[in-house]
Protein backbone atom coordinates (compact mmCIF):
# COMPACT_ATOMS: atom_id res chain seq x y z
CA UNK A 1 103.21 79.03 86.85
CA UNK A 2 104.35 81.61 84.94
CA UNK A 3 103.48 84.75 83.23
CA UNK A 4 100.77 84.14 80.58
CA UNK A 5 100.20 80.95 81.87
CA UNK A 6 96.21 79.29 82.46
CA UNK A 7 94.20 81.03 83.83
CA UNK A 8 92.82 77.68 85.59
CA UNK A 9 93.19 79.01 89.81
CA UNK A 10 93.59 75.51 91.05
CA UNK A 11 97.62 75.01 89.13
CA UNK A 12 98.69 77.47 91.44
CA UNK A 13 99.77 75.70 94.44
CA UNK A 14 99.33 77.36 97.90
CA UNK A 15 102.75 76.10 99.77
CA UNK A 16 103.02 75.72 103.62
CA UNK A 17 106.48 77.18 103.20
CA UNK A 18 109.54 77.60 101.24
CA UNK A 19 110.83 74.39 101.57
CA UNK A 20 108.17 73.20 99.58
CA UNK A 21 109.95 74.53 96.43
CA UNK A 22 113.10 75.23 97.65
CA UNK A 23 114.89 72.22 95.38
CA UNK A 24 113.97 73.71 92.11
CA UNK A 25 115.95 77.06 92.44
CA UNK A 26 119.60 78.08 93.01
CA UNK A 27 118.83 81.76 93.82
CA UNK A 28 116.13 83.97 95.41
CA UNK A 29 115.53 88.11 94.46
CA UNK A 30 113.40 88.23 97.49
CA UNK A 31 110.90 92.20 98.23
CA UNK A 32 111.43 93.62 101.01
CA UNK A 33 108.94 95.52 102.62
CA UNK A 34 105.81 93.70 102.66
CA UNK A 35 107.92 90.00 102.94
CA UNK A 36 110.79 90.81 105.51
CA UNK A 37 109.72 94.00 106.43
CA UNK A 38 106.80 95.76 107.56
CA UNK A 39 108.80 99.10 108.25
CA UNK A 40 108.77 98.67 111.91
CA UNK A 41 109.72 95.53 112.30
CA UNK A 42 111.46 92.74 110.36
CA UNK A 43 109.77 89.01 110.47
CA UNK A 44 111.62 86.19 112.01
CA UNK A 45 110.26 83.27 110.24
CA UNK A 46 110.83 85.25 106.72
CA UNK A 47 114.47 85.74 107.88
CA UNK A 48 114.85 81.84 109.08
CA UNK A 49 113.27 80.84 105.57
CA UNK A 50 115.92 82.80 103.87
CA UNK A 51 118.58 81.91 106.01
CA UNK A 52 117.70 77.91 105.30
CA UNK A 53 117.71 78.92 101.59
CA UNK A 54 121.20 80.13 101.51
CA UNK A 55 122.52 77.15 104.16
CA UNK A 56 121.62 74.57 101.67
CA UNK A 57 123.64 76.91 98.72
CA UNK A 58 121.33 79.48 97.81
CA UNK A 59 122.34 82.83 96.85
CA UNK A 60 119.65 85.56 97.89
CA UNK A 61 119.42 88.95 96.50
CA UNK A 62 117.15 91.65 98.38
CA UNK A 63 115.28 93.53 95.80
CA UNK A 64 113.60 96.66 97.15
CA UNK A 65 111.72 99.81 95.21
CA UNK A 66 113.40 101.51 97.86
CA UNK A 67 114.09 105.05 97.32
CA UNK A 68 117.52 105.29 98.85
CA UNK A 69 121.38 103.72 98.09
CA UNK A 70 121.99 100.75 98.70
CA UNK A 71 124.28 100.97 101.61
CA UNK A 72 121.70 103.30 103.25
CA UNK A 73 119.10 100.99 103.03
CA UNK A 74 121.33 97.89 104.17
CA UNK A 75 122.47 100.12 107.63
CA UNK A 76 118.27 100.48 107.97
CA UNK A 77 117.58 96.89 107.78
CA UNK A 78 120.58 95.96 109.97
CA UNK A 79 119.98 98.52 112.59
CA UNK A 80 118.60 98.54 116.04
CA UNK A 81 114.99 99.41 114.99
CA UNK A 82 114.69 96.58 112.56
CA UNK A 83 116.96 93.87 113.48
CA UNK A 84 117.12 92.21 110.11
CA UNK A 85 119.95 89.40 110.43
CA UNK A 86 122.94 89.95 108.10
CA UNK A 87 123.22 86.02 107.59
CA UNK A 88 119.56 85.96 105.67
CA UNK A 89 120.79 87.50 102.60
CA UNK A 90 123.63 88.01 100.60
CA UNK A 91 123.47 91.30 98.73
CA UNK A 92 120.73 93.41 98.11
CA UNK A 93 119.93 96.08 95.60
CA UNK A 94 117.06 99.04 95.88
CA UNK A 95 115.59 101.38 93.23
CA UNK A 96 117.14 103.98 94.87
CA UNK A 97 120.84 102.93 93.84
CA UNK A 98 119.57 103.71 90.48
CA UNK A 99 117.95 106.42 90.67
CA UNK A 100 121.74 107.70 92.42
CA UNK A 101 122.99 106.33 88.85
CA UNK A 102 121.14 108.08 86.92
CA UNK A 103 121.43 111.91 89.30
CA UNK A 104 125.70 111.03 88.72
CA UNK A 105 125.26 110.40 84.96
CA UNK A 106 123.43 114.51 85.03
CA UNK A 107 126.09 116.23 86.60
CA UNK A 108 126.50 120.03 86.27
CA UNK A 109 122.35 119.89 86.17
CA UNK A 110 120.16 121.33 88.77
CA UNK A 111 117.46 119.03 90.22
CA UNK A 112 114.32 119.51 92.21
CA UNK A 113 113.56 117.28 94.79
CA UNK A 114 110.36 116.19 95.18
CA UNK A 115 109.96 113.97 98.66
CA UNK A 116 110.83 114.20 102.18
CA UNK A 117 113.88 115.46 103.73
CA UNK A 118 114.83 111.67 105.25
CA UNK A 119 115.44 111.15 101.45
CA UNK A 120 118.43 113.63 101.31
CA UNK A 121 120.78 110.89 101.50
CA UNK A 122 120.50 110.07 97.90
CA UNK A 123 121.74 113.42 97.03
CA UNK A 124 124.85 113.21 99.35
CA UNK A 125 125.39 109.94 97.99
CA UNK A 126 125.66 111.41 94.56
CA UNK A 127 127.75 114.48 95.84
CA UNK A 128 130.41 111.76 97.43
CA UNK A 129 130.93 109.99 93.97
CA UNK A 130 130.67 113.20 92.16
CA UNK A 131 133.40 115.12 94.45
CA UNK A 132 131.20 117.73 94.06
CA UNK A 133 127.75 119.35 95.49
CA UNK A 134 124.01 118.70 93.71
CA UNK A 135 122.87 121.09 92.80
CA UNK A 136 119.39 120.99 94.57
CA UNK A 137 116.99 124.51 93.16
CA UNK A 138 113.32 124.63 93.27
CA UNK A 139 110.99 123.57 90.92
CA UNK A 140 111.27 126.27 88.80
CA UNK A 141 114.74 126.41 88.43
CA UNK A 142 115.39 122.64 87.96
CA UNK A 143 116.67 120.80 84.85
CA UNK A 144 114.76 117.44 86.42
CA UNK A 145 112.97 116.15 89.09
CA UNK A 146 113.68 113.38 91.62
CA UNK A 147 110.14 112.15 93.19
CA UNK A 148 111.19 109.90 96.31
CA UNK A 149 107.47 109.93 97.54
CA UNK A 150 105.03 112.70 99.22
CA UNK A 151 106.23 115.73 101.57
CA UNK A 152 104.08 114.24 104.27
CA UNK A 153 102.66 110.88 103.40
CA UNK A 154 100.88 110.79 106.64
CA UNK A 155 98.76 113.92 105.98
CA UNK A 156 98.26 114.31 101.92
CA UNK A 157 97.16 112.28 98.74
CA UNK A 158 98.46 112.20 95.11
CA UNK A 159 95.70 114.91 94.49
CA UNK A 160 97.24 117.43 96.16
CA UNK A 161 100.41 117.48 94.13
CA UNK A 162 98.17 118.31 90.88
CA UNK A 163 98.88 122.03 90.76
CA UNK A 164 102.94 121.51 91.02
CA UNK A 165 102.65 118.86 88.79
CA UNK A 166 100.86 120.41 86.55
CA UNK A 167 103.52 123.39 86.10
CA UNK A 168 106.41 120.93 85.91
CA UNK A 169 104.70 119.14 82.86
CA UNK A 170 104.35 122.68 80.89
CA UNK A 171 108.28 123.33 81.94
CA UNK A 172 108.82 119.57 79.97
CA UNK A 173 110.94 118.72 83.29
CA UNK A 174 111.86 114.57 83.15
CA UNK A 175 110.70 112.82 86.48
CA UNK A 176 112.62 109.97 87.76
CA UNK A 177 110.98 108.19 89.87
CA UNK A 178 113.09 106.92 92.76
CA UNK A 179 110.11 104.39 94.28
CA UNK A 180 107.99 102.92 92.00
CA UNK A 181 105.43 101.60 94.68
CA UNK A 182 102.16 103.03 94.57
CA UNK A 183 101.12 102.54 98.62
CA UNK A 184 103.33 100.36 101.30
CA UNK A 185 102.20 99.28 104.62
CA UNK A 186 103.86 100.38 107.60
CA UNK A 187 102.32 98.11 109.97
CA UNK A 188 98.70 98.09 109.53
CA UNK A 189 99.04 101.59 107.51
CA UNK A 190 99.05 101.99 104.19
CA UNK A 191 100.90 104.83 102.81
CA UNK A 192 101.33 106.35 99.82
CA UNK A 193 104.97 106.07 98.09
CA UNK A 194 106.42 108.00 94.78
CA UNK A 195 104.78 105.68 92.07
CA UNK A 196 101.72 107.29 92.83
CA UNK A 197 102.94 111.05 91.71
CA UNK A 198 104.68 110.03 88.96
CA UNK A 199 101.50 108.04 88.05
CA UNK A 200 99.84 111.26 87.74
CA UNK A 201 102.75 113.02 86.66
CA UNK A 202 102.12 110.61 83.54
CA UNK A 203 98.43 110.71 83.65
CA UNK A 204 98.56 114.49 81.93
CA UNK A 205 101.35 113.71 79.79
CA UNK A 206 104.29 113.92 81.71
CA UNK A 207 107.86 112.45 80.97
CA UNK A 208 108.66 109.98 83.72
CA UNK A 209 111.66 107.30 84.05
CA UNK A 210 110.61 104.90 86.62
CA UNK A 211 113.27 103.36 88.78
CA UNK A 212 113.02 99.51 90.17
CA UNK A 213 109.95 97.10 89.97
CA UNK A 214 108.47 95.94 87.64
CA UNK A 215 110.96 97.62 85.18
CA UNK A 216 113.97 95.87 83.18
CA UNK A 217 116.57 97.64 84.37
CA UNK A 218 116.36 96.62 88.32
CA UNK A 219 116.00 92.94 87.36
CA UNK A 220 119.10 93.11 85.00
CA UNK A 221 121.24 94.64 87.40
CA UNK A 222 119.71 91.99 90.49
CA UNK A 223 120.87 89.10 88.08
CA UNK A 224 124.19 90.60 87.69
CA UNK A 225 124.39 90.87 91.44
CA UNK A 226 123.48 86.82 91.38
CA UNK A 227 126.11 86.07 88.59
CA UNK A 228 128.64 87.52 90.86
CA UNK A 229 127.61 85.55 93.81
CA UNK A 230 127.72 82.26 91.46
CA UNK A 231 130.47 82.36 90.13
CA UNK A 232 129.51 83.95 86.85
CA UNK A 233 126.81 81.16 86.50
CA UNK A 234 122.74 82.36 86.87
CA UNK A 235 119.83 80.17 85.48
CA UNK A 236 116.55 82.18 85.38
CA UNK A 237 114.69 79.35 85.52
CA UNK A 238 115.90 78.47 88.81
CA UNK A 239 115.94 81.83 90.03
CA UNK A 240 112.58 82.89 91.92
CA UNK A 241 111.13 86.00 92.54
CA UNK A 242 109.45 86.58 96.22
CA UNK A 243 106.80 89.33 96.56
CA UNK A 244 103.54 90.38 97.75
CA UNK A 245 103.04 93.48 94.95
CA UNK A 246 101.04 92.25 92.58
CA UNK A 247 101.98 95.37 90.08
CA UNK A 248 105.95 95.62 91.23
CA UNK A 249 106.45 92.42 92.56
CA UNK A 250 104.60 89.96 90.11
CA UNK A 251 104.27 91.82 87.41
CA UNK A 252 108.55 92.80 86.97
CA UNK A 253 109.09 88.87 87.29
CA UNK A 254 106.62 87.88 84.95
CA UNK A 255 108.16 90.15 82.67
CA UNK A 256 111.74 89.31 83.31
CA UNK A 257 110.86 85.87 82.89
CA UNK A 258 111.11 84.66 86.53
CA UNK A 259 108.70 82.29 88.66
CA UNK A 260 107.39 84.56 91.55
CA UNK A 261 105.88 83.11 95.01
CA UNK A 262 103.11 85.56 95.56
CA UNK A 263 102.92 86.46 99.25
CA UNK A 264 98.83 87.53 99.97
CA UNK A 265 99.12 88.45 103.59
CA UNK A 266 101.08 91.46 102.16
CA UNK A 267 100.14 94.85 100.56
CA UNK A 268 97.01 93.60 98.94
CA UNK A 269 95.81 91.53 102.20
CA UNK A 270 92.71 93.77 102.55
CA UNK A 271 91.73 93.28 99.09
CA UNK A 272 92.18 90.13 98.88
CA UNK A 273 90.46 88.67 102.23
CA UNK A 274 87.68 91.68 102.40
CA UNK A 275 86.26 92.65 106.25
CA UNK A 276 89.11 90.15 107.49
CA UNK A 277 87.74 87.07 105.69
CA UNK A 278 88.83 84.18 104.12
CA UNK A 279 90.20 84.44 100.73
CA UNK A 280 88.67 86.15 97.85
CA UNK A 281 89.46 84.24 95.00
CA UNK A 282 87.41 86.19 92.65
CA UNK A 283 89.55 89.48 94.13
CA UNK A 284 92.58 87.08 93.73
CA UNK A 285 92.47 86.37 90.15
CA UNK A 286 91.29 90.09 88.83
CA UNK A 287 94.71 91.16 90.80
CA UNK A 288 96.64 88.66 88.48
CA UNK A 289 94.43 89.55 85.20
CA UNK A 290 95.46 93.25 85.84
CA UNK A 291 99.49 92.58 86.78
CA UNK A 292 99.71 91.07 83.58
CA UNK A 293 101.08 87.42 85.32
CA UNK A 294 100.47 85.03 87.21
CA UNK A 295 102.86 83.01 90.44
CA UNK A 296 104.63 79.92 90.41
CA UNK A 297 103.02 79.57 94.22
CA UNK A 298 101.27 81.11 96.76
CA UNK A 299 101.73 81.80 100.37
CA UNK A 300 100.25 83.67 103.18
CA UNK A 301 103.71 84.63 104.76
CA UNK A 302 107.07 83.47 103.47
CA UNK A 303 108.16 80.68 106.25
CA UNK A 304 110.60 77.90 105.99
């Protein structure tokens, strides 16, 4: 089911695993963090599922609000720390390659960055195509802004950015916004991510051009990854969306006119089984009235 399908709970099918549906599509844009990921580890039965999918001719496109290139991000999911196996997937695409788009496309202006220094490599990224330096000022200096998430996501809040925020919006500075999520769990954490400053960078009025999930532009360019894996050949309707944001996730494949399996054990697994419990399905279907859309399916965990 479909976005602005029935609202009736009991058409949505809760699958045992992929395999379950895996005969109606030809291709998977598959999250990230949250479904393979959890930012310390990567999950073996998500990676088997995905390698089946692709063994029986399935293409499968990683799609991740990531805030950094694309090779960047690949090396991180391949490395030593999370172990993701290169056979599960065939190309993958993150908000960040973007958002290094759109810093190329504004060369000769100065940017601010607003994030943490492990974010750099977007900049260096741009200075390699470029052949030339970014140049990287403060905020009051800056032409733009580049929000990749909070200085120190362990130790502040959205709040605390008000004040800078507040001067960038009366210098009429653009924000692109390099991660769209609002919070990601590392672990059992959650942690706040760049969607939630340029929220607020919005909130008062601020000019903001958000990067990846749920937007257009992220799904256009995952489909063109797709038509190159096929050959030039993509149905929608056989392509599914995999994701356990119910604002990125759901919502960006409702509106790009994709079925989505919803994974619950994900980012909204407290809300949605409150003190630990069994499933909320009261909690379940405000989370779909507010994305906007609703899932093809439901899962706790993407297995085979």
């Amino acid at each position: 089911m479909t976005a602005g399908a029935s609202a009736d709970r009991s058409r949505i099918p809760f699958i045992a695993g992929l395999r379950d549906i895996a005969d109606e599509y030809d291709a998977i844009l598959c999250d990230g963090w949250g479904v393979l990921i959890d930012g310390r580890r990567h999950f073996p039965e998500a990676a088997e599922a995905l390698r089946r999918f692709r063994a029986r001719g399935g293409s499968v496109v990683l799609i991740t609000n990531a805030s950094r290139p694309d090779e960047e991000v690949r090396r991180q999911l391949l490395g030593l720390g999370l172990g993701v196996p290169q056979d599960c997937f065939d190309d993958l695409l993150s908000a960040g390659e973007l958002a290094l788009r759109e810093i190329v496309a504004r060369a000769g202006q100065a940017v601010y960055h607003l994030g943490p220094p492990r974010d750099d490599g977007l900049f260096r990224a741009a200075a390699r195509r470029l052949g030339a330096p970014i140049m990287r000022v403060g905020p009051q200096a800056a032409d733009y802004i580049v929000c990749t998430g909070l200085f120190d996501e362990r130790n502040e809040t959205p709040s605390d950015y008000d004040e800078q925020l507040a001067a960038l919006k009366a210098r009429d500075l653009t924000m692109l916004c390099a991660n769209p999520d609002i919070v990601v769990a590392i672990g059992n954490d959650l942690v706040y991510c760049a969607g939630a400053i340029a929220e607020r960078y919005a909130a008062i009025g601020g000019r903001v051009l958000t990067l990846g999930k749920p937007h257009a532009p992220i799904y256009a360019a995952a489909l063109e990854r797709l038509k190159n894996l096929r050959g030039g050949k993509v149905d929608k309707a056989r392509t599914l969306a995999i994701g356990d944001g119910a604002f990125t996730d759901l919502a960006g494949a409702g509106r790009a006119g994709l079925d989505c399996l919803f994974i619950i054990h994900g980012v909204h697994r407290a809300e949605l089984h409150p003190g630990g419990g069994a499933l909320d399905e009261a909690a379940l279907e405000s989370l779909f009235a507010r994305a906007g859309a609703r899932p093809k399916a439901l899962a706790r965990e993407l297995f085979w």
